[in-house]
Protein backbone atom coordinates (compact mmCIF):
# COMPACT_ATOMS: atom_id res chain seq x y z
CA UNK A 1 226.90 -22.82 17.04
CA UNK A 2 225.17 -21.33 14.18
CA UNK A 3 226.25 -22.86 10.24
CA UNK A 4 226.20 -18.88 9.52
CA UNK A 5 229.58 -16.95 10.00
CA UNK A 6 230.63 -14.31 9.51
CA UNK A 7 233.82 -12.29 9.25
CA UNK A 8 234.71 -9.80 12.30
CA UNK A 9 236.87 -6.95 11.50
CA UNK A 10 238.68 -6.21 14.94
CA UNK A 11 240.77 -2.86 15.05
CA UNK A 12 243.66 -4.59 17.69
CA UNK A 13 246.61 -3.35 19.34
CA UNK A 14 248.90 -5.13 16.76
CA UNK A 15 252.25 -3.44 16.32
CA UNK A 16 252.05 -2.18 12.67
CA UNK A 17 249.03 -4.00 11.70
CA UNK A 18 245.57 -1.95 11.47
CA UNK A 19 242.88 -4.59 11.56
CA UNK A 20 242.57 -8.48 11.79
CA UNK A 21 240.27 -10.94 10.09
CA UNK A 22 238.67 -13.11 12.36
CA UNK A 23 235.89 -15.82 11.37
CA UNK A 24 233.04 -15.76 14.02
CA UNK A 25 229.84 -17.22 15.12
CA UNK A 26 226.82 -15.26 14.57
CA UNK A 27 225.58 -16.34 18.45
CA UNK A 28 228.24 -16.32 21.47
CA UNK A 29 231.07 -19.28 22.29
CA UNK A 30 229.48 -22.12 24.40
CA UNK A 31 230.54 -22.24 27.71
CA UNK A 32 232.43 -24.89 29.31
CA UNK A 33 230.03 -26.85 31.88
CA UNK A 34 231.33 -26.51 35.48
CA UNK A 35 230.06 -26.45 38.85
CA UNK A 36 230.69 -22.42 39.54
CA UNK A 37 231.27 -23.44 43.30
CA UNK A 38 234.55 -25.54 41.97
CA UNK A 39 236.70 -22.80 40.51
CA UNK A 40 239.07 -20.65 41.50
CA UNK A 41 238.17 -17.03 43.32
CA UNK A 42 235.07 -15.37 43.12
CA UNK A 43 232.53 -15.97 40.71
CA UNK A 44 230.88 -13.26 39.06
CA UNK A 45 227.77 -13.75 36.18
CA UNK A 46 229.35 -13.45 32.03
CA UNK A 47 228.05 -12.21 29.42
CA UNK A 48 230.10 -13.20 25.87
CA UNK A 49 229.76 -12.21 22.48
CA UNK A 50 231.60 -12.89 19.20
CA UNK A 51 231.53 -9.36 18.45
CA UNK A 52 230.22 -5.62 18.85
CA UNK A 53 227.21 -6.22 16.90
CA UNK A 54 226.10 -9.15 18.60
CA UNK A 55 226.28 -7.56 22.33
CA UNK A 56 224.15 -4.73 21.26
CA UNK A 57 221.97 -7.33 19.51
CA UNK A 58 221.24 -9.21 22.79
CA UNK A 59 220.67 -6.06 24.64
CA UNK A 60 221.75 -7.48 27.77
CA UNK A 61 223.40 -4.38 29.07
CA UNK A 62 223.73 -0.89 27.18
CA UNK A 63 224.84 0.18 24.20
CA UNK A 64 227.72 2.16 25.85
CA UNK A 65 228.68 -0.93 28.20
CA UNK A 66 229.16 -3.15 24.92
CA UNK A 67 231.34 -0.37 23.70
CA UNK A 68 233.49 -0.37 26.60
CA UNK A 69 233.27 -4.29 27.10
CA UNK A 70 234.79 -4.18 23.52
CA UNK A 71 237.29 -1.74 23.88
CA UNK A 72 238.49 -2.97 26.79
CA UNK A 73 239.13 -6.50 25.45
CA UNK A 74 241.20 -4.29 22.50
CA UNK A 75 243.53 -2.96 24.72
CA UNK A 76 243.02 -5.77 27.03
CA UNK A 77 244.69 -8.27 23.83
CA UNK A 78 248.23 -6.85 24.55
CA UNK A 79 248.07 -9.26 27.51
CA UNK A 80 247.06 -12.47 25.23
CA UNK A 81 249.41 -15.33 26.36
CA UNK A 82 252.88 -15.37 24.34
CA UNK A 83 254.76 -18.38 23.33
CA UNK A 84 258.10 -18.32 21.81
CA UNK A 85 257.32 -20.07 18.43
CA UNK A 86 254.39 -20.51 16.14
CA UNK A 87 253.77 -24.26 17.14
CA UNK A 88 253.63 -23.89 20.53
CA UNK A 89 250.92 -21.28 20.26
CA UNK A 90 249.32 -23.54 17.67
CA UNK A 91 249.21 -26.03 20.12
CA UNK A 92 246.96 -24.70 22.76
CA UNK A 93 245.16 -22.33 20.58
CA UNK A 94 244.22 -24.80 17.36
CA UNK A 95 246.42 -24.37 13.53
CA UNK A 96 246.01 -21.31 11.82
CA UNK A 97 244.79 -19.64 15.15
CA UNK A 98 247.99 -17.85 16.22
CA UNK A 99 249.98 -14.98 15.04
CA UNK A 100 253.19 -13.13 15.59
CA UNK A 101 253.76 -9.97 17.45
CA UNK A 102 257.00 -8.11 18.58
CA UNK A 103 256.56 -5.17 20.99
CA UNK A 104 260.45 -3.35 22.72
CA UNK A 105 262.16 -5.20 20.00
CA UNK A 106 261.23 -8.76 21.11
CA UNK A 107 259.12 -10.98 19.26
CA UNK A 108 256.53 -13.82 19.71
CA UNK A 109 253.27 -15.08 18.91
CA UNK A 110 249.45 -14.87 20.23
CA UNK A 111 245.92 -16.44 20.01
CA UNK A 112 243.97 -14.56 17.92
CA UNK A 113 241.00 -12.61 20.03
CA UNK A 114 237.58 -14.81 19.58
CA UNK A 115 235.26 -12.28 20.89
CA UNK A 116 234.83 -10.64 24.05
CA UNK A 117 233.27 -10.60 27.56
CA UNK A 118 231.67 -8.66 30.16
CA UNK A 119 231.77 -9.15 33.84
CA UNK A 120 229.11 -8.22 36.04
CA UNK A 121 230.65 -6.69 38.74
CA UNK A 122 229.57 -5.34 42.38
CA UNK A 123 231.86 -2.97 44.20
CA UNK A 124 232.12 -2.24 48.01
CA UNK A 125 229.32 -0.39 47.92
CA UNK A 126 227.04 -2.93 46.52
CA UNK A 127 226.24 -0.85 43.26
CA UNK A 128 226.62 -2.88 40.04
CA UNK A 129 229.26 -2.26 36.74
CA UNK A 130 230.64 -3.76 34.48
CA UNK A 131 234.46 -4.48 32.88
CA UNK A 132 234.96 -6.45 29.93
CA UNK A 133 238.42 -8.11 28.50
CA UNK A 134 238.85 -10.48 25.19
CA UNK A 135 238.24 -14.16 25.10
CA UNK A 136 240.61 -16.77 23.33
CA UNK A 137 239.36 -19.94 21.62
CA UNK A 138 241.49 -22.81 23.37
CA UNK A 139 241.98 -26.43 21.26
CA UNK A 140 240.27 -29.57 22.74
CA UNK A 141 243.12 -31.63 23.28
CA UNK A 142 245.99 -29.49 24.95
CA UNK A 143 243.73 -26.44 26.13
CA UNK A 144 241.25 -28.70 27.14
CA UNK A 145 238.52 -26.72 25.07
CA UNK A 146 236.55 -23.55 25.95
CA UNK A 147 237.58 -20.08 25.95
CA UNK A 148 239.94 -18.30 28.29
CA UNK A 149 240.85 -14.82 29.12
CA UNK A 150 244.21 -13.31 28.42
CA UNK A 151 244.60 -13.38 32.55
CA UNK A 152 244.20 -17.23 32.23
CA UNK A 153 240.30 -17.61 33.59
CA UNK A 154 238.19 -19.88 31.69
CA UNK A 155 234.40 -19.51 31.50
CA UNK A 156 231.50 -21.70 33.21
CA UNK A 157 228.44 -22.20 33.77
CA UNK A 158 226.82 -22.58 37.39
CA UNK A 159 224.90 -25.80 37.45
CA UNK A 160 222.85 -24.18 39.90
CA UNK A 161 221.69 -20.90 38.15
CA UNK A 162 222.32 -22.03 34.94
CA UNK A 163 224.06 -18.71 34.24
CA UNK A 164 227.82 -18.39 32.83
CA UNK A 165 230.31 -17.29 35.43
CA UNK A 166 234.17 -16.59 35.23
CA UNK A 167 236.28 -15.65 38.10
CA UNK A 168 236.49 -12.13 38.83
CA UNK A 169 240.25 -12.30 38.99
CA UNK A 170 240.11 -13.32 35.18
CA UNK A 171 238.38 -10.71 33.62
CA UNK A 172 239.66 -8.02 36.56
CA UNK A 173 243.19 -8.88 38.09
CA UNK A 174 244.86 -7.24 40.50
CA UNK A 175 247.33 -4.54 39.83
CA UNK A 176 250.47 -7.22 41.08
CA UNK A 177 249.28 -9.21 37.76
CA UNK A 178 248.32 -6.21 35.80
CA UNK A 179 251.83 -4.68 36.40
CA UNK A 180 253.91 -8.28 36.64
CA UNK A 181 256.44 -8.56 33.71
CA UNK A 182 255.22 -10.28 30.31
CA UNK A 183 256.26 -14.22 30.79
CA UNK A 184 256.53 -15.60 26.81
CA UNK A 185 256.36 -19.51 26.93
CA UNK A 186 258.01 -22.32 25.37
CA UNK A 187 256.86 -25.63 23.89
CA UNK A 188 258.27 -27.29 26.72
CA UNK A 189 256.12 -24.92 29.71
CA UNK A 190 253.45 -25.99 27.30
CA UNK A 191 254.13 -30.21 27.85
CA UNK A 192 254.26 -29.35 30.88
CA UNK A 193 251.74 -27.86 32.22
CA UNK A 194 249.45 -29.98 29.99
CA UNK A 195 248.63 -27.03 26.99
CA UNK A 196 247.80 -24.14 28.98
CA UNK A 197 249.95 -22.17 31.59
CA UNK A 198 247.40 -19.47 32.29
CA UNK A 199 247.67 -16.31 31.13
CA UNK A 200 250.26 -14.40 29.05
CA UNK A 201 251.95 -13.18 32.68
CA UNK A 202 251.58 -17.14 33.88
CA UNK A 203 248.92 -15.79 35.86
CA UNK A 204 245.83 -18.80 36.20
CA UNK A 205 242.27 -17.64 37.33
């Protein structure tokens, strides 16, 4: 990680709140190391960045893909996992890394967005694209470290390829997850399940 940071000014899907502050790295999140052929689903390749700037920086894809990628992890961050207090959230996420957010009159709190990524993707015609969603910063000791997806799917890296991978179903769920109903957790789901219960629909990729 570079000493350099920077602050990223995020327009998010807040209720009544028009930007958030968030302190990133000037280079992308490390992945977590795992063997790709170990997780969940299929694997598709990842490319993350801490912000707008720094996809169009890498030029991996196009302008106009990092501007989707980005806006899709912006609407994508109504999904960020929801726990019932601020400790709770604290706990998976790190102190200071969680805030609170009410949407139909109910309120909770989320993980702050970290940055984004974008999956590339092949469809049944074998032609390639691309759909992007936020990442979350997850704390060492309950989340086990790394960053997540708000559908639960934690980045890798293929030992093989050496490239970073995420399961497909993480950054692009099907519509029965898309469309399940919200499920807010407590401190207790969080013992439980050992810091992280997937993502904010208890969905796991």
């Amino acid at each position: 990680m570079s000493k350099r940071s920077k602050t990223l000014k995020l327009t998010s899907m807040l209720a009544g709140a028009a930007s958030l502050n968030l302190s990133a790295c000037d280079t992308a999140p490390p992945a977590a190391q795992w063997d790709a052929s170990a997780g969940k689903g299929e694997q598709v390749e990842a490319l993350q960045y801490a912000s707008l700037d720094a996809c169009k920086a890498a030029d991996d894809v196009p302008d106009e893909e990092c501007d989707r990628g980005y806006q899709a992890a912006l609407a994508d961050d109504k999904n960020a996992p929801k726990f019932t207090d601020a400790q709770s959230c604290e706990d998976v996420y790190g102190q200071g890394q969680c805030v609170p957010r009410g949407y139909g009159g109910s309120s909770f709190f989320t993980p702050l967005l970290a940055g984004f990524v974008i999956g590339q993707m092949l469809d049944g015609g074998g032609r390639r694209y691309y759909r992007g969603t936020g990442l979350y910063r997850r704390d060492g000791f309950y989340g086990g470290g790394g960053y997540s997806t708000g559908w639960g799917g934690t980045l890798g890296r293929d030992y093989r390829t050496g490239r970073t991978t995420i399961s497909r179903d993480a950054i692009e769920p099907p519509a029965r997850v898309r469309q399940a109903p919200p499920k807010v957790q407590s401190r207790t789901s969080v013992v439980s399940r050992g810091g992280f219960g997937g993502g904010s629909r208890g969905y796991g990729g």
